[in-house]
Protein backbone atom coordinates (compact mmCIF):
# COMPACT_ATOMS: atom_id res chain seq x y z
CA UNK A 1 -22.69 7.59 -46.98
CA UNK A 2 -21.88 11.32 -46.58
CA UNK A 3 -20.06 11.93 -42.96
CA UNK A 4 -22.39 13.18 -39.95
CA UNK A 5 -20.93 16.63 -39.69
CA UNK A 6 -20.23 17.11 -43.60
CA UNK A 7 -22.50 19.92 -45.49
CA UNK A 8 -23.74 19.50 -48.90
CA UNK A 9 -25.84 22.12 -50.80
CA UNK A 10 -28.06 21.87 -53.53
CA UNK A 11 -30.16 25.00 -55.39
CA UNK A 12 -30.53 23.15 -59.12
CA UNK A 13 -29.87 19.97 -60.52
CA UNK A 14 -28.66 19.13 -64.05
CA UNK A 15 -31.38 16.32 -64.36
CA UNK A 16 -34.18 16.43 -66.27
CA UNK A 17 -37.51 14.09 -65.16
CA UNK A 18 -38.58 11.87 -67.97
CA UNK A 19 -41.47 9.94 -67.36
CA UNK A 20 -43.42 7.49 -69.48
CA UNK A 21 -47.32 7.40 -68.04
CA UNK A 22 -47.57 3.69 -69.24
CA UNK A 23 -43.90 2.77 -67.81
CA UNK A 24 -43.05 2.72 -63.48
CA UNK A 25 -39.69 3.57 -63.89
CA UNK A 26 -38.94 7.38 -63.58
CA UNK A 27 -35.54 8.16 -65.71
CA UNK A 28 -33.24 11.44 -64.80
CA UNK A 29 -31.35 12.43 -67.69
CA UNK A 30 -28.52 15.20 -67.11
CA UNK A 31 -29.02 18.15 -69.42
CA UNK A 32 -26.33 19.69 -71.46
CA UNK A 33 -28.19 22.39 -73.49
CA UNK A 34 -31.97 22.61 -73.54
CA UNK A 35 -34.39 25.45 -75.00
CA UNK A 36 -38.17 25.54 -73.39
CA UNK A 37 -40.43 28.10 -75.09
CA UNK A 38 -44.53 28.14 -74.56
CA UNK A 39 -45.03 25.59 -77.42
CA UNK A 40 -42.06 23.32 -77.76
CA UNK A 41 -39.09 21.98 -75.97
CA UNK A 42 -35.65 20.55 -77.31
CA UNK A 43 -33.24 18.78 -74.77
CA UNK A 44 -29.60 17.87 -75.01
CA UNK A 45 -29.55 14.70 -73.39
CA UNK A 46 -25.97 12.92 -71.90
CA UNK A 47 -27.21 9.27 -71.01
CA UNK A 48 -25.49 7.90 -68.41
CA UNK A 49 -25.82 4.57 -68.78
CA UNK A 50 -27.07 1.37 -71.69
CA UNK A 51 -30.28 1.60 -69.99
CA UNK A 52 -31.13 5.11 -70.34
CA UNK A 53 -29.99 4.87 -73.77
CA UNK A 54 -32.37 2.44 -74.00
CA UNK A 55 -34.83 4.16 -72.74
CA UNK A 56 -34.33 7.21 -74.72
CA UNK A 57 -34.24 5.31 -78.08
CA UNK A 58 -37.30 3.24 -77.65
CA UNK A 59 -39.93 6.70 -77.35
CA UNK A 60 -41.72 7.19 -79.98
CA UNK A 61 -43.08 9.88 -81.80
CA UNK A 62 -46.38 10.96 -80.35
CA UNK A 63 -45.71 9.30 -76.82
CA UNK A 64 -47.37 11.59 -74.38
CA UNK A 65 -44.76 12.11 -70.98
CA UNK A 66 -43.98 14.37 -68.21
CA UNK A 67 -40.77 16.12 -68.32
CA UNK A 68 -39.90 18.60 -65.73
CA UNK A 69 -36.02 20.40 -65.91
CA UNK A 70 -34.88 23.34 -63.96
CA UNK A 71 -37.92 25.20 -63.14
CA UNK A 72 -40.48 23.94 -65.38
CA UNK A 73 -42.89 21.02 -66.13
CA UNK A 74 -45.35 19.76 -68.44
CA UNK A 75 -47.35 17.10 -70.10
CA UNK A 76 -45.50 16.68 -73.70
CA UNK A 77 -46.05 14.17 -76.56
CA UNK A 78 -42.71 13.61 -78.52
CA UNK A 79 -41.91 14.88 -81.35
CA UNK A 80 -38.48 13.53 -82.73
CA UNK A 81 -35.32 11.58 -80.47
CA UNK A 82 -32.03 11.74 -82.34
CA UNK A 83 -28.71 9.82 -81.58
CA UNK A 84 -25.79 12.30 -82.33
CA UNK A 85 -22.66 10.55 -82.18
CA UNK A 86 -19.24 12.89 -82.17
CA UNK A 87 -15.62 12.13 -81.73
CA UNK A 88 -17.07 8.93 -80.13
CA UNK A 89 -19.31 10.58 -77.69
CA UNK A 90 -23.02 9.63 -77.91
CA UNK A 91 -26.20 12.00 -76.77
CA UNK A 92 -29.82 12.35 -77.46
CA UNK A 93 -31.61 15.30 -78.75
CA UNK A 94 -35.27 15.22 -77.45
CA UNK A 95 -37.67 17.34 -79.17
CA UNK A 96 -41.19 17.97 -77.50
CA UNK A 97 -44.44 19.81 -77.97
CA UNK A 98 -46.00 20.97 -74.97
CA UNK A 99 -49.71 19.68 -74.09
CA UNK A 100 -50.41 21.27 -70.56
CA UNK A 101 -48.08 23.54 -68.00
CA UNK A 102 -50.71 24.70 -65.93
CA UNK A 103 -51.63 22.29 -63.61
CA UNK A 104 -53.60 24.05 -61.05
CA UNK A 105 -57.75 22.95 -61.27
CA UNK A 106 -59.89 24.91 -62.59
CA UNK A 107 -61.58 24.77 -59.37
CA UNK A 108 -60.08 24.36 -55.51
CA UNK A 109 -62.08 24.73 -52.45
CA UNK A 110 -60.85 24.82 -49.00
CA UNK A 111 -61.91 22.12 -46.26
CA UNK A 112 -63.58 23.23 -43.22
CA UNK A 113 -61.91 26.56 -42.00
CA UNK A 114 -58.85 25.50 -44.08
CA UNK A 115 -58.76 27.47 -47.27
CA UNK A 116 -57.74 25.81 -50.42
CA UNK A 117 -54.34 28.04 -50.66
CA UNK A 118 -53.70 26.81 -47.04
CA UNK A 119 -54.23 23.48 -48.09
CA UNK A 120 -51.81 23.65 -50.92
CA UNK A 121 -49.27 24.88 -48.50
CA UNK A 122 -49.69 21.89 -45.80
CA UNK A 123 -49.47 19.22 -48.68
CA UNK A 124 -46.25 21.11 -49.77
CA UNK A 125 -44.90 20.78 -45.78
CA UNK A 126 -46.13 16.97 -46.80
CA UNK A 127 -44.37 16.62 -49.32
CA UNK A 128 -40.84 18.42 -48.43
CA UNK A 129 -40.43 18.13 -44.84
CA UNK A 130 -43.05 14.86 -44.32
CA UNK A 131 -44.83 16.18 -42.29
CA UNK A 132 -48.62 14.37 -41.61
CA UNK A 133 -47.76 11.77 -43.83
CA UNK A 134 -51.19 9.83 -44.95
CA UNK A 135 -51.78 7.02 -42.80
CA UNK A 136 -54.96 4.37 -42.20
CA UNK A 137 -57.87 6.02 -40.48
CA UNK A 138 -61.74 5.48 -40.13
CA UNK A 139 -62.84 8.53 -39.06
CA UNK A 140 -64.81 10.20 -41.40
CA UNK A 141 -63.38 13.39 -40.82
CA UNK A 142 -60.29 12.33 -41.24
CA UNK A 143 -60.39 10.16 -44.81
CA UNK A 144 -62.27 13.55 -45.92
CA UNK A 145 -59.88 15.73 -44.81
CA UNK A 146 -56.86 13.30 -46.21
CA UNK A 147 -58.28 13.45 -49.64
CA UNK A 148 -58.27 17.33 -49.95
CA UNK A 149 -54.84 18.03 -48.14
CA UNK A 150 -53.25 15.54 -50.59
CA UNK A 151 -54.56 16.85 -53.58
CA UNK A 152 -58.21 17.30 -54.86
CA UNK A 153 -58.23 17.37 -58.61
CA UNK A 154 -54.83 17.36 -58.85
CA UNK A 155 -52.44 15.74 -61.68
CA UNK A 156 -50.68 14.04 -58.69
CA UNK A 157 -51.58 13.21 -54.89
CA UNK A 158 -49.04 13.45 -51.85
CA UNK A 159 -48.71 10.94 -49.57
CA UNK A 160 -45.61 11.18 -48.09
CA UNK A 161 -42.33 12.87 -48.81
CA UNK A 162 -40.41 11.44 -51.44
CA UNK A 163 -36.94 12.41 -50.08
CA UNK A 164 -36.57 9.09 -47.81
CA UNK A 165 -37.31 6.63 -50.46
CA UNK A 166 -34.46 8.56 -52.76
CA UNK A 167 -31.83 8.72 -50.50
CA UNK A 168 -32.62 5.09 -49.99
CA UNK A 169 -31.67 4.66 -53.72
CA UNK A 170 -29.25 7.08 -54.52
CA UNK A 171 -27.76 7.96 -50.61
CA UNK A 172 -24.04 6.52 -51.64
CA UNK A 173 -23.59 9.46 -54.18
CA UNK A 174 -24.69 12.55 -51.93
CA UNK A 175 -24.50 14.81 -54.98
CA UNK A 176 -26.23 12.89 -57.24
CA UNK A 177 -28.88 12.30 -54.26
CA UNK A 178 -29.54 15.86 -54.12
CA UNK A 179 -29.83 17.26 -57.38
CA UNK A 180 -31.95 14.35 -58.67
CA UNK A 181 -34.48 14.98 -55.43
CA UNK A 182 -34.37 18.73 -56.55
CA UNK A 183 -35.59 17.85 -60.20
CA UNK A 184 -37.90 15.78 -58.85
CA UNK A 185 -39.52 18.20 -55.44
CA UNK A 186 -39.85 20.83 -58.15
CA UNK A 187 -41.98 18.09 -60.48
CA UNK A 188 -44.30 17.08 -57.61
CA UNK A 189 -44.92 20.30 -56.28
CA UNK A 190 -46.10 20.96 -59.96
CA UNK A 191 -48.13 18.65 -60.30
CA UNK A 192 -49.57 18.59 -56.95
CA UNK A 193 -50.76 22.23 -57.64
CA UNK A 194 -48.86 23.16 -54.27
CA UNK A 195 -47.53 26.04 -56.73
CA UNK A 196 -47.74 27.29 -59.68
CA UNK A 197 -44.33 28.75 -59.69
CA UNK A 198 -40.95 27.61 -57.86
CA UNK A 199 -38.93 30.42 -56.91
CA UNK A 200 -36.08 28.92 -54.86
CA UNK A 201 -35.43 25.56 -53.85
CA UNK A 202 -32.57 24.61 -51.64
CA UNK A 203 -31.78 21.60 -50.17
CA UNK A 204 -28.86 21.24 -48.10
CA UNK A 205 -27.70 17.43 -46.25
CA UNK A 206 -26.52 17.08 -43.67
CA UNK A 207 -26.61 12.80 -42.56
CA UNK A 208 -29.37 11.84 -41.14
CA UNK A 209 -31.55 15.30 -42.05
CA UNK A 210 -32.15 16.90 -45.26
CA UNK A 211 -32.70 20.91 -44.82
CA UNK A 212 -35.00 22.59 -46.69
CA UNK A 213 -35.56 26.31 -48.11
CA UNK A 214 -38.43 26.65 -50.32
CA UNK A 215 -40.64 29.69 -51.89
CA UNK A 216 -43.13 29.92 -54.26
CA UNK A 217 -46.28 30.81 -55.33
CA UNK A 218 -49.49 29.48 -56.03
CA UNK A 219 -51.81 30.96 -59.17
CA UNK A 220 -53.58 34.05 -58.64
CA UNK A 221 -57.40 33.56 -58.36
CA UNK A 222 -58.69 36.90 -59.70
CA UNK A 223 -56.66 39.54 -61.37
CA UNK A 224 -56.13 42.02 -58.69
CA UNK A 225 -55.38 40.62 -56.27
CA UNK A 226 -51.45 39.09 -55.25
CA UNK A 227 -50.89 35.43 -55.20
CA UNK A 228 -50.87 33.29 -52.07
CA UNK A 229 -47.02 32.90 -51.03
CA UNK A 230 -45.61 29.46 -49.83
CA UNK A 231 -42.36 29.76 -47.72
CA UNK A 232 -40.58 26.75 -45.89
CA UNK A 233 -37.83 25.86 -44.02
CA UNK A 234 -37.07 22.64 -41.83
CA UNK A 235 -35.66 19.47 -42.15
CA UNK A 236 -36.85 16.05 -43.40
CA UNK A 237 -35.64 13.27 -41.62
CA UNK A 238 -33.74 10.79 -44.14
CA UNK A 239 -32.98 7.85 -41.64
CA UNK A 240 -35.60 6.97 -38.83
């Protein structure tokens, strides 16, 4: 467990998100070389461990997953995974073709006076900082409400943050804490359609809070006019 007063910084992660639809488990693989065009996307993969060696060797061509890495996410189906073995050293080459990258519906309307951008921007606050998480209500108003601010439409709903539940798991490696939360905040804020685009991410630690610095945008509506900017900073608290 990191000291109280100790600073850690994170703006990137060398973790890719691999996840299998079908599976629960959600795998972080670190990256050594990747290449991510419009149509296709190869990834150098150093397993850390039997199991994600495992994992990795058991896809199969076709598989549809979600792989997000640096920036960037999409629906894939798999296209080839190859063991290269040299000088003793083992790693997986993962070839995809990308399915969908734009994960924004084709439709989003606001809630009341809340507009659909402003929406987006409060489940981002949601899902970085925590802030409203979903809880039990019967108030009409309320569940209605709740099921647009978490995501209408959208590949993935927010609940909660996610940052509590992975310190929880990976808290007695701070570094390894942060950039695999990084790889994954950039996924969910994909998916979620809180953004199309992440522009900066940083999340710095410091026991018991998690500070955040985020920007991005969210996809322009109609051609002329600018796209609706999301900017945060705060803190998420890691320990309650």
């Amino acid at each position: 467990m990191p000291e109280d007063n100790a600073l850690l910084r994170c703006s990137g992660s060398k973790y890719a998100v691999i996840f299998v639809p079908t599976e629960t488990m959600i795998y972080y693989e670190p990256v050594e070389e990747s290449r991510w065009s419009v149509a296709d996307i190869s990834l150098l993969v150093n397993p850390e461990d039997h199991r994600d060696f495992a994992f990795l060797s058991r896809l199969q061509r076709g598989e549809k997953i979600i792989v997000a890495y640096t920036y960037k996410a999409a629906f894939c189906r798999i296209v080839d995974s190859i063991l290269l073995t040299k000088q003793g050293r083992s790693q997986v080459q993962v070839k995809l073709e990308i399915d969908e990258s734009d994960f924004t519906p084709s439709t989003e309307v606001g809630f009341s006076s809340t507009s659909a951008d402003k929406l987006a921007e409060l489940r981002a606050r949601r899902l970085l900082l925590n802030e409203n998480p979903t809880s039990e209500s019967s108030n009409i108003n309320a569940v209605t409400r709740e099921l647009f601010l978490a995501g209408m439409d959208t590949y993935l709903r927010i609940e909660r943050s996610p940052f509590p539940a992975m310190f929880q798991t990976f808290g007695n490696d701070p570094r390894r804490f942060l950039e695999i939360s990084w790889i994954l905040a950039v996924m969910q804020l994909k998916l979620s359609a809180c953004v199309e685009q992440v522009e900066q991410l940083v999340l710095t630690l410091q026991h018991p809070n998690l500070f955040i610095e985020f920007s991005g945008r969210r996809k322009k509506r109609y051609q002329n006019e600018r796209p609706y900017e999301v900017r945060i900073k705060g803190a998420c608290v890691l320990v309650t």
